[in-house]
C-alpha atoms as a PDB file:
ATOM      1  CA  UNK A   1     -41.758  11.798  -0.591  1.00  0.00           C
ATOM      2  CA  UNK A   2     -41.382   9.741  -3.950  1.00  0.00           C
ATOM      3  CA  UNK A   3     -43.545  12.229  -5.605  1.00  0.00           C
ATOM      4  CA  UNK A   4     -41.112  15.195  -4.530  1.00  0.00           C
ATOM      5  CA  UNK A   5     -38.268  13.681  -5.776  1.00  0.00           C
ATOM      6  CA  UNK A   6     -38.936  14.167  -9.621  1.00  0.00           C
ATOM      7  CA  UNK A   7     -39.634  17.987  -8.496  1.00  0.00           C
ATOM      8  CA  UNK A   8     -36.202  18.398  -6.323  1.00  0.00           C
ATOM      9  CA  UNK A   9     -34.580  17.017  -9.361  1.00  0.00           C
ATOM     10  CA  UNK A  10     -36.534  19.916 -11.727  1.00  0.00           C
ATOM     11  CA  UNK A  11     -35.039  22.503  -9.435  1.00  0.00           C
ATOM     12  CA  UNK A  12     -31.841  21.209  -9.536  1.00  0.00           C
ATOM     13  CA  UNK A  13     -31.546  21.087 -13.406  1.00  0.00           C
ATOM     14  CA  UNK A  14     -33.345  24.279 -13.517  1.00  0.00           C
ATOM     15  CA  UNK A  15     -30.593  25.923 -11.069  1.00  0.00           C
ATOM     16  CA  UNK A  16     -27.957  24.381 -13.096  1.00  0.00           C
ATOM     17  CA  UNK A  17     -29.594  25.890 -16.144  1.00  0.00           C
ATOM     18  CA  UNK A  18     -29.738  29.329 -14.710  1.00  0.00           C
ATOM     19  CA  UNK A  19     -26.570  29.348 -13.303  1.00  0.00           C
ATOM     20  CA  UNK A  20     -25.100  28.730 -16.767  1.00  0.00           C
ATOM     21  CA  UNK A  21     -27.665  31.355 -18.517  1.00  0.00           C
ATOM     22  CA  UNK A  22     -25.770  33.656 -16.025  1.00  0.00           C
ATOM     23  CA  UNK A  23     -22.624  33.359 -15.538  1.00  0.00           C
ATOM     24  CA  UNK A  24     -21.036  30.931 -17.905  1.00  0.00           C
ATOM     25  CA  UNK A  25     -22.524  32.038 -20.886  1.00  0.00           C
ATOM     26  CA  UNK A  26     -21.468  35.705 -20.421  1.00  0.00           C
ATOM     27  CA  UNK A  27     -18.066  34.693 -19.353  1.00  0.00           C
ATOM     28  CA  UNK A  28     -17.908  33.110 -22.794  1.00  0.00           C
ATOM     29  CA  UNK A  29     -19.728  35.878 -24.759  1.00  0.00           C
ATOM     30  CA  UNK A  30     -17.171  38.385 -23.033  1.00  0.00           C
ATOM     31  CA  UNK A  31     -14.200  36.229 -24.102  1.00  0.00           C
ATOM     32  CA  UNK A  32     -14.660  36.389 -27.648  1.00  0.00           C
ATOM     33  CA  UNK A  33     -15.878  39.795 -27.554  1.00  0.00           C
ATOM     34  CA  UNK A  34     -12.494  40.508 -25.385  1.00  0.00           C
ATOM     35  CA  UNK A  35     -10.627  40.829 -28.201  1.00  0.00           C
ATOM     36  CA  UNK A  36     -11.949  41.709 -31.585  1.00  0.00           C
ATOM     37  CA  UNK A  37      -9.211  41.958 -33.477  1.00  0.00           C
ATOM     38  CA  UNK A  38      -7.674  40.896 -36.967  1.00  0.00           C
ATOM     39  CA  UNK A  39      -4.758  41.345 -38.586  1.00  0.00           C
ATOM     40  CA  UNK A  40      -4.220  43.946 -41.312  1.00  0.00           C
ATOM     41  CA  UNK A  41      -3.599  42.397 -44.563  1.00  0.00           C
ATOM     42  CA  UNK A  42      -1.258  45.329 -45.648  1.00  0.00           C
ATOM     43  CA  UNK A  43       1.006  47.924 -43.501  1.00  0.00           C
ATOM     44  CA  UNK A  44       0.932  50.607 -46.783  1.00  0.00           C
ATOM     45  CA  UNK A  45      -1.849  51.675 -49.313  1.00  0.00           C
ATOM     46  CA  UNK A  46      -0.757  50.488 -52.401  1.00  0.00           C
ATOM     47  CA  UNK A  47       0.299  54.321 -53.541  1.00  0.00           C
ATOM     48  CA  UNK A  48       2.481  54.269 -49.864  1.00  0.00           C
ATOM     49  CA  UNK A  49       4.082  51.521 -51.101  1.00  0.00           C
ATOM     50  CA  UNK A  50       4.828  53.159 -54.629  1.00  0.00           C
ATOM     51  CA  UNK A  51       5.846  56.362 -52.751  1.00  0.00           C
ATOM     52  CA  UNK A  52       7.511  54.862 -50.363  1.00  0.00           C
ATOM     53  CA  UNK A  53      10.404  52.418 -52.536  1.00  0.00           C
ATOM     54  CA  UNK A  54      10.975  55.721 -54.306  1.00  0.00           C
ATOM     55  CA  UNK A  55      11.597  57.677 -51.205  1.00  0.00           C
ATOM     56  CA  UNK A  56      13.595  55.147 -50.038  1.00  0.00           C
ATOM     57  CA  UNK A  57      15.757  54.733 -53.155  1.00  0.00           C
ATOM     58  CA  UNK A  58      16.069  59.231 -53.014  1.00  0.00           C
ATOM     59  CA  UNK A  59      16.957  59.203 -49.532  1.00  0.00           C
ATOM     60  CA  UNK A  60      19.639  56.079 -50.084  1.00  0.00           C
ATOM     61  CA  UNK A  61      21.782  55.118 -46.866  1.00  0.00           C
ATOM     62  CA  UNK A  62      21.882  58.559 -45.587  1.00  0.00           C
ATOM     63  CA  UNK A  63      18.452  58.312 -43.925  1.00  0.00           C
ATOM     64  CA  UNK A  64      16.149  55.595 -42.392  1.00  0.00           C
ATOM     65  CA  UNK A  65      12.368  55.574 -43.508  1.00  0.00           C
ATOM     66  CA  UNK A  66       9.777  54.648 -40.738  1.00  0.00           C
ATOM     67  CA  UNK A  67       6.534  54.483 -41.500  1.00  0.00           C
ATOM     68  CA  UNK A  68       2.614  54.595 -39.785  1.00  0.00           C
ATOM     69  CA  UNK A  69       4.744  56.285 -36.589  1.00  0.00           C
ATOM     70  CA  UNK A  70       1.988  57.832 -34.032  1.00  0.00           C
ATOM     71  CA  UNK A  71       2.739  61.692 -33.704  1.00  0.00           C
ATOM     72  CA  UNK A  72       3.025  61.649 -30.246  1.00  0.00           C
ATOM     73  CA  UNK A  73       5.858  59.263 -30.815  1.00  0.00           C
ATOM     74  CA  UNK A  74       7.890  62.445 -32.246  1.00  0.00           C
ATOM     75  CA  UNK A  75       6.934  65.780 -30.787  1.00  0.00           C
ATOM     76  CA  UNK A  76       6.085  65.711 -27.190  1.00  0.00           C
ATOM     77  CA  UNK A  77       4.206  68.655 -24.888  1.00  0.00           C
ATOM     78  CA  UNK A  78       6.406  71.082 -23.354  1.00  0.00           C
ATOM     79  CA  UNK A  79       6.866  70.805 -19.535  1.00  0.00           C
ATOM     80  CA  UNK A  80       5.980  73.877 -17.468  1.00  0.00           C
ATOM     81  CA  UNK A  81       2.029  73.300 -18.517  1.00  0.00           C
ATOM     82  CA  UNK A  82      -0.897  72.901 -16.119  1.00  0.00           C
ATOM     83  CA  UNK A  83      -2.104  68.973 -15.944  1.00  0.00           C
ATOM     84  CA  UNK A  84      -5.307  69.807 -17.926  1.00  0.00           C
ATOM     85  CA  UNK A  85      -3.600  72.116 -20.667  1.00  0.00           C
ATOM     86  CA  UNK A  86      -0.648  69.412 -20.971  1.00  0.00           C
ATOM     87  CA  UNK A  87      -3.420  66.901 -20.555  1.00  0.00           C
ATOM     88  CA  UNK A  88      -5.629  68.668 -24.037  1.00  0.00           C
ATOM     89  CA  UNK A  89      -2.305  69.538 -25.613  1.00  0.00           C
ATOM     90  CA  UNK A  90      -1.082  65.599 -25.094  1.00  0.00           C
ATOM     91  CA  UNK A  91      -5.319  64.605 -26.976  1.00  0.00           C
ATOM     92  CA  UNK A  92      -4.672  66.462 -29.837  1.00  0.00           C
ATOM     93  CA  UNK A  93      -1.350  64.416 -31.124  1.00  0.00           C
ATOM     94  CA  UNK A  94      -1.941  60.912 -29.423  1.00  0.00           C
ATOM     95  CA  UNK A  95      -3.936  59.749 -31.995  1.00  0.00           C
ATOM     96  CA  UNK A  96      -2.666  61.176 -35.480  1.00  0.00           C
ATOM     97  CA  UNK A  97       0.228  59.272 -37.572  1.00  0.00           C
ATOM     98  CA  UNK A  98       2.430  60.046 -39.863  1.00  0.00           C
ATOM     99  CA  UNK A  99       2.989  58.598 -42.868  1.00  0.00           C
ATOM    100  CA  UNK A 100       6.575  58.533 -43.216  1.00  0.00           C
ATOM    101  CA  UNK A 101       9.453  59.638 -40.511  1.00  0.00           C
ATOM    102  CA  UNK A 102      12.801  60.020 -41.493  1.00  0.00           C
ATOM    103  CA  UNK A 103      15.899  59.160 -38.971  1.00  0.00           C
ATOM    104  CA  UNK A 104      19.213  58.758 -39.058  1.00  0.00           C
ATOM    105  CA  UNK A 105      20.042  55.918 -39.259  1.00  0.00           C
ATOM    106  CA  UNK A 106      22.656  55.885 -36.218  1.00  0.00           C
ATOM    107  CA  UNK A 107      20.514  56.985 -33.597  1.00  0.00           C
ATOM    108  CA  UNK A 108      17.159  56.928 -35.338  1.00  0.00           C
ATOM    109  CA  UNK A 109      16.843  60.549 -34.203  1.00  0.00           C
ATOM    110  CA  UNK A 110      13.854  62.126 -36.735  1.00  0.00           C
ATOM    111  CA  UNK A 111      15.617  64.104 -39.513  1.00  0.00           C
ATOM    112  CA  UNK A 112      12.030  65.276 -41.075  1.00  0.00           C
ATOM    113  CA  UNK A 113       8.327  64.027 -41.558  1.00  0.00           C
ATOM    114  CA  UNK A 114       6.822  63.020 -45.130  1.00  0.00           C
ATOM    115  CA  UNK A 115       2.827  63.308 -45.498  1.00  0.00           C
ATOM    116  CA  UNK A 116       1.533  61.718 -48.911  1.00  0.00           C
ATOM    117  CA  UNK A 117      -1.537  63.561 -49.377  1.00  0.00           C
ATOM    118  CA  UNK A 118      -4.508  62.213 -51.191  1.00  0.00           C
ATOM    119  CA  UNK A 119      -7.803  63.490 -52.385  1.00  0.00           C
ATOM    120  CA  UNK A 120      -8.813  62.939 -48.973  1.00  0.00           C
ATOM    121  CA  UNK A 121      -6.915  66.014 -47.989  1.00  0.00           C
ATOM    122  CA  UNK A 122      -8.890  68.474 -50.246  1.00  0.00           C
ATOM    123  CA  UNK A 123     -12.131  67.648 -47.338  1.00  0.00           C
ATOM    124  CA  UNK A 124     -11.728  70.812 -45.028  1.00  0.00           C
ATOM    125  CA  UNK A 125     -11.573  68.547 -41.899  1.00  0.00           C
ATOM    126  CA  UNK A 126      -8.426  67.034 -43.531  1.00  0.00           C
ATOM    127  CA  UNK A 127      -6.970  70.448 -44.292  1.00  0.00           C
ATOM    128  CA  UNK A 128      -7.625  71.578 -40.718  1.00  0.00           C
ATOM    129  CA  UNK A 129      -5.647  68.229 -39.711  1.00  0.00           C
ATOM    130  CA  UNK A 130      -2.791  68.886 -41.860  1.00  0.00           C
ATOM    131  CA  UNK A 131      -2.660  72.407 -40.918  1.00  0.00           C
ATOM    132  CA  UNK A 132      -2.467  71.297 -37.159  1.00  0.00           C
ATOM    133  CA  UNK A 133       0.106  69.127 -37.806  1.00  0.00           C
ATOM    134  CA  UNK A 134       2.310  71.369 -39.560  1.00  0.00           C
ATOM    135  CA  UNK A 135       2.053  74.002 -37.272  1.00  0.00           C
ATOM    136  CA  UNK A 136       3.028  71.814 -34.342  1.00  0.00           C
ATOM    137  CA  UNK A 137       6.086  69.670 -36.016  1.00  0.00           C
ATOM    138  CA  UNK A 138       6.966  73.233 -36.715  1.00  0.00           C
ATOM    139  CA  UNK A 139       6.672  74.807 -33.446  1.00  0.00           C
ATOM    140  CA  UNK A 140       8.885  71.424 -32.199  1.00  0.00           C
ATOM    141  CA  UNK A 141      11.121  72.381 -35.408  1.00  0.00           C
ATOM    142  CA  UNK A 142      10.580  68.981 -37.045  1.00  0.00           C
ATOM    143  CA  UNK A 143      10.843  69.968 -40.874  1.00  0.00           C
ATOM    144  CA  UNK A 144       7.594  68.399 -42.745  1.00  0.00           C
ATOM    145  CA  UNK A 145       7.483  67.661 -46.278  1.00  0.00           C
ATOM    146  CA  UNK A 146       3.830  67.059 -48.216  1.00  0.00           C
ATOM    147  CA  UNK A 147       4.075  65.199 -51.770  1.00  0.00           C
ATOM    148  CA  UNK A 148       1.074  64.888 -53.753  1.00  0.00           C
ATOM    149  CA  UNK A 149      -0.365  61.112 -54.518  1.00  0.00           C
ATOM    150  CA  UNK A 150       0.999  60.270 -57.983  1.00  0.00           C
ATOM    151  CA  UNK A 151       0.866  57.064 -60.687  1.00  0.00           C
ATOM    152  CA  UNK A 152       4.288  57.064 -60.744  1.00  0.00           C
ATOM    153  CA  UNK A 153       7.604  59.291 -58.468  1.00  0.00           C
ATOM    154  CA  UNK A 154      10.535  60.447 -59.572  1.00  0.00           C
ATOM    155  CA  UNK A 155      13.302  59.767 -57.233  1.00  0.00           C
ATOM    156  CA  UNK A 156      15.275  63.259 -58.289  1.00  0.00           C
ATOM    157  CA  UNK A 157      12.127  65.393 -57.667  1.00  0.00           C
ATOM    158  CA  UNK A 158      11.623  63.910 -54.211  1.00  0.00           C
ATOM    159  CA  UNK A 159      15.362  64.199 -53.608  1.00  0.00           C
ATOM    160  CA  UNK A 160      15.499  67.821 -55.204  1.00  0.00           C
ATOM    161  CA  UNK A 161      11.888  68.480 -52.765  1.00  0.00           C
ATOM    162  CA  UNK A 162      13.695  67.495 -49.889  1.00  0.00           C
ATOM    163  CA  UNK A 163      17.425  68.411 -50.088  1.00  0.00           C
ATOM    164  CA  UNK A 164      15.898  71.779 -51.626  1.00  0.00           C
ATOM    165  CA  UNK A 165      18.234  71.051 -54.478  1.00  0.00           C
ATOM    166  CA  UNK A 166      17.188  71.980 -58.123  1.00  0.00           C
ATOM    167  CA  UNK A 167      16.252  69.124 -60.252  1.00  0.00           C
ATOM    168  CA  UNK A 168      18.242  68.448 -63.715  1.00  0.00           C
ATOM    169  CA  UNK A 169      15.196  69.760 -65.549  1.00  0.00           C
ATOM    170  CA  UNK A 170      15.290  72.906 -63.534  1.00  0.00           C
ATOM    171  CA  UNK A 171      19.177  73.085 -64.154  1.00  0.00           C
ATOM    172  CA  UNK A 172      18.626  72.920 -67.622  1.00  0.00           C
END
């Protein structure tokens, strides 16, 4: 009986070993794999944030600039669909954003949509993205306006762009 002892003692550690290989460990594994997540360092690209004081200084108090908003966060799908057609019509704008929405400032209701388009939107799987989304902010008759990515913005041109007003070079 001494002799067993020692070997009843093995198979207890060795239990206690496995039961932590198998279900502690994992637990703890699955916790920090749980949530992989950082913060972002920066909301804007450096040329959104150019664009974007310059938009906001054309627009002044008569308009509200949001920005990063998720597209399905301003045009909806229509009711009167089937559930998989509303279902694939509901995938295609969940996951886009816009760069820029524009409320009004009293109700935050969106005035118009601003897209600051990069080289990234010469790629053809770009331009099929941006035609997408201007056919459907158009078919929910929310007015979209595309300005190129610049070194510098003039707050006229973007004013003139948008209120479809000419600029004082144009006037001239």
């Amino acid at each position: 009986m001494h002799g067993m002892l020692p070997l009843i003692g093995i198979l207890i550690l060795l239990g206690i070993v496995a039961f932590v290989i198998k279900v502690v460990l994992p637990g703890l594994a699955k916790a920090q794999v749980a949530l992989p997540y950082q913060k972002e360092p920066v909301l804007f690209t450096p040329a959104e944030r150019s664009f974007l004081a310059v938009l906001e200084q054309a627009l002044g108090n008569q308009f509200r600039v949001l920005g990063k908003v998720r597209l399905a966060d301003v045009i909806k799908v229509k009711p009167g669909l089937s559930g998989s057609v509303r279902q694939q019509a509901f995938n295609r704008i969940q996951s886009k954003h816009l760069d820029f929405v524009v409320c009004d400032p009293g109700d935050l209701s969106v005035q118009f949509v601003v897209e600051l388009d990069d080289s990234s939107h010469q790629q053809s799987q770009r331009q099929a993205r941006d035609e997408f989304l201007d056919k459907a902010l158009a078919a929910a008759g929310v007015p979209i306006f595309h300005f190129p990515v610049k070194r510098t913005y003039s707050a006229p041109d973007i004013r003139a762009t948008v209120f479809k007003q000419p600029t004082p070079e144009q006037k001239a």
